[in-house]
Protein backbone atom coordinates (compact mmCIF):
# COMPACT_ATOMS: atom_id res chain seq x y z
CA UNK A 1 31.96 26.51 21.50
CA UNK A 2 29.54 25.62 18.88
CA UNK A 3 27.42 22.49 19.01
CA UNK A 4 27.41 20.70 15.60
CA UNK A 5 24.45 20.20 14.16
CA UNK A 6 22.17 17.62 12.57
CA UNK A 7 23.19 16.58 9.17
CA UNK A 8 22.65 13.61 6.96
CA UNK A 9 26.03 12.07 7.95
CA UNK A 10 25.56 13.11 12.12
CA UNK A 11 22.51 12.18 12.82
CA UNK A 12 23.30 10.69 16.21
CA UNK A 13 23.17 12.63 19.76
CA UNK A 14 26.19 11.84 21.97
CA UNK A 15 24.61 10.55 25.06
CA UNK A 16 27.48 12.45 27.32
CA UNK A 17 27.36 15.90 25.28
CA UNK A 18 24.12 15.80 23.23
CA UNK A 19 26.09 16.88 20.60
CA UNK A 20 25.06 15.40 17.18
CA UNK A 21 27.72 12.93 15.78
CA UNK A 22 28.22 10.31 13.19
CA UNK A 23 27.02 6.81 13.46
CA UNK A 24 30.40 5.54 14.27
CA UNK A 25 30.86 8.21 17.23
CA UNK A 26 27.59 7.31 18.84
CA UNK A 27 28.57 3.33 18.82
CA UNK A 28 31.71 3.74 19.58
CA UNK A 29 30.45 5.65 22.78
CA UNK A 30 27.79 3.08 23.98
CA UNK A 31 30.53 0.21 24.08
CA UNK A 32 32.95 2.61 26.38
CA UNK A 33 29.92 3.08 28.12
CA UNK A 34 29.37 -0.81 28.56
CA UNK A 35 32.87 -1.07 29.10
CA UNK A 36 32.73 1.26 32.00
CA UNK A 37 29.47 0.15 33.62
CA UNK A 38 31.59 -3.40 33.17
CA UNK A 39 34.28 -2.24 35.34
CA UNK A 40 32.32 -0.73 37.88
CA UNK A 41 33.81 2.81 37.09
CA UNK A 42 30.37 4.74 36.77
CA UNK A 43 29.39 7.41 34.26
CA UNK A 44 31.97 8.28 31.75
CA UNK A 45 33.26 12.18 31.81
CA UNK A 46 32.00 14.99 29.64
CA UNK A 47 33.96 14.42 26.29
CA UNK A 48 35.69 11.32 27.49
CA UNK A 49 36.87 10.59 24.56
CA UNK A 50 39.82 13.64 24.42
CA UNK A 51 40.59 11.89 28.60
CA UNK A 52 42.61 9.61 29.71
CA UNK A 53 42.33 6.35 30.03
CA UNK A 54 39.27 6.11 27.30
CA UNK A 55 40.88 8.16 24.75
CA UNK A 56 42.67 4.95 23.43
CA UNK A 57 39.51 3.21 24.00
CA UNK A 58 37.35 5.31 22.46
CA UNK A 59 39.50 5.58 18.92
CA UNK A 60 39.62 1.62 18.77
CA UNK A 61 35.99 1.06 19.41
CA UNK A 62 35.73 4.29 16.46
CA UNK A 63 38.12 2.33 14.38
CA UNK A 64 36.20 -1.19 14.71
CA UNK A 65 32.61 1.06 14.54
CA UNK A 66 34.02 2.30 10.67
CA UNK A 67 34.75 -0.96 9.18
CA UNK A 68 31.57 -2.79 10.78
CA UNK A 69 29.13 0.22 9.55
CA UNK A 70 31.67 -0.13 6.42
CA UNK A 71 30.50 -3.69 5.60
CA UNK A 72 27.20 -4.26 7.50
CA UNK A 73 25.10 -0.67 7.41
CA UNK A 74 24.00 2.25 9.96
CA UNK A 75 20.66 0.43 10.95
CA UNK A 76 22.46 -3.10 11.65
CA UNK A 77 24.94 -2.20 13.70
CA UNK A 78 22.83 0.14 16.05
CA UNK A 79 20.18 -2.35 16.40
CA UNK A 80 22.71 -4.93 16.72
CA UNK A 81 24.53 -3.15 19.73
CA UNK A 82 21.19 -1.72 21.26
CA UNK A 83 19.75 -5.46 21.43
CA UNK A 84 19.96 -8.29 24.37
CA UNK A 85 22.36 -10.30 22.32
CA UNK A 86 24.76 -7.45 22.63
CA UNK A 87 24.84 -7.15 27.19
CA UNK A 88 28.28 -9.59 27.58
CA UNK A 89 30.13 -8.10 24.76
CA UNK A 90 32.53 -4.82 25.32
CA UNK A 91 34.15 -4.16 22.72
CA UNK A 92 33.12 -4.05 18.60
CA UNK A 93 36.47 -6.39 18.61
CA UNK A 94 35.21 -9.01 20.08
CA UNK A 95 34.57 -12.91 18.26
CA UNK A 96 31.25 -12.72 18.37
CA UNK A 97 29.94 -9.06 17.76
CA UNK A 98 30.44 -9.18 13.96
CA UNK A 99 28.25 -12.88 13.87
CA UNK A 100 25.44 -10.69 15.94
CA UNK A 101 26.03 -7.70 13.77
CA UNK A 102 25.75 -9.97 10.72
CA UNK A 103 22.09 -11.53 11.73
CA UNK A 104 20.82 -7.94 12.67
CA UNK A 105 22.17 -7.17 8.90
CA UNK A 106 19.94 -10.43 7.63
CA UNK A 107 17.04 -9.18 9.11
CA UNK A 108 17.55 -5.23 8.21
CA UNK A 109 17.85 -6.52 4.55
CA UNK A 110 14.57 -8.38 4.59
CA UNK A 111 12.50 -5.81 6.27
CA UNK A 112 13.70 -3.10 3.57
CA UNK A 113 13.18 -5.43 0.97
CA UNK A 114 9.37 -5.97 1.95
CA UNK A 115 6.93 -4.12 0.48
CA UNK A 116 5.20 -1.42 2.27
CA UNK A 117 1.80 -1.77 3.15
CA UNK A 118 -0.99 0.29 2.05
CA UNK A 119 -3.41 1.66 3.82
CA UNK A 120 -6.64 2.78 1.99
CA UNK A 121 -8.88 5.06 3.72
CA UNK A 122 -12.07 6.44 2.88
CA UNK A 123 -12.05 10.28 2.38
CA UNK A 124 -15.79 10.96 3.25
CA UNK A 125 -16.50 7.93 5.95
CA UNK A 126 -19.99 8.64 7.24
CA UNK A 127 -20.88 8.16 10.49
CA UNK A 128 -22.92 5.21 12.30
CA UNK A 129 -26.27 5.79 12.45
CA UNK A 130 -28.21 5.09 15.78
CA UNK A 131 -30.92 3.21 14.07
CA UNK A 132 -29.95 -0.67 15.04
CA UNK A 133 -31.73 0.62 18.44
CA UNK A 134 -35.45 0.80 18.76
CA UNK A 135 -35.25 2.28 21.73
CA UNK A 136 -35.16 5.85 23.10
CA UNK A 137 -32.57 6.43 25.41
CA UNK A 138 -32.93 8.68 29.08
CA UNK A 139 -30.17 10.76 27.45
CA UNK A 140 -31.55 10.88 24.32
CA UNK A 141 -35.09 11.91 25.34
CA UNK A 142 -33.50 14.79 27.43
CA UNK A 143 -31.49 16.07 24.62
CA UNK A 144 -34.96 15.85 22.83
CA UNK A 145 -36.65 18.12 25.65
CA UNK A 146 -34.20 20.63 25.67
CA UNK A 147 -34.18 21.01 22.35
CA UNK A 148 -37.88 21.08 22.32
CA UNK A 149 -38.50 18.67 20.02
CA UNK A 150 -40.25 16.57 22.00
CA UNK A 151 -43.33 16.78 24.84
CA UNK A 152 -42.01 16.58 28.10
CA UNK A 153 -44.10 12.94 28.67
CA UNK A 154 -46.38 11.22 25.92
């Protein structure tokens, strides 16, 4: 069986397969994760979603994932569901996910709509001299002798 690979729409890694997916797979699988770890009934399976019981699951939270990434954006709803806000909810159904998901969209929005900003660099940055000290160092007199440059002692 072939694993699918990355595109622009499946950017995503299923965390049970490590298969690349689509934005809506890969939420869709961290609340049936959630939802699992909620009921106390451990990992889910490889490719839970074609299983019973969290087939059903699965295609609702998939359902729910489309029309939030639909109306809010990729970037919102992943930070939305990956943040603290997000630990008592189970479900993309649920009363207040889409008021979460909608303040993650506020502040997505705002940080795209900043300007970048540039760095400026110089291309041929010299060096700092060792001139601000008077005096010799022990290393730096030994480099000195070795190098013969200098008399072993004035």
């Amino acid at each position: 069986m072939k694993k699918r690979k990355r595109t622009e729409k499946s950017k995503y890694k299923h965390e049970s397969t490590g298969d690349y997916c689509t934005c809506a797979a890969y939420v869709a699988e961290i609340m049936c994760r959630k939802n699992a770890e909620n009921k106390n009934e451990g990992s889910l399976p490889y490719k839970f979603w074609n299983k019973k019981p969290w087939d059903w699951t699965f295609k609702r939270q998939l359902y729910a994932a489309n029309k939030l990434i639909k109306e809010f954006g990729e970037h919102a709803v992943v930070k939305a569901i990956n943040s603290d806000e997000f630990n008592g909810i189970f479900s993309l159904n649920h009363p207040k996910a889409k008021s979460i998901i909608k303040k993650y969209h506020i502040i997505v929005s705002e940080q795209e709509s900043k300007p970048k900003q540039k760095i400026d660099y110089v291309e041929d940055a010299k060096t700092r001299s060792n001139s601000y000290s008077s005096k010799k160092s022990i290393l730096q007199r030994l480099r000195k002798i070795e190098n013969a440059e200098e008399k072993e002692f004035e």
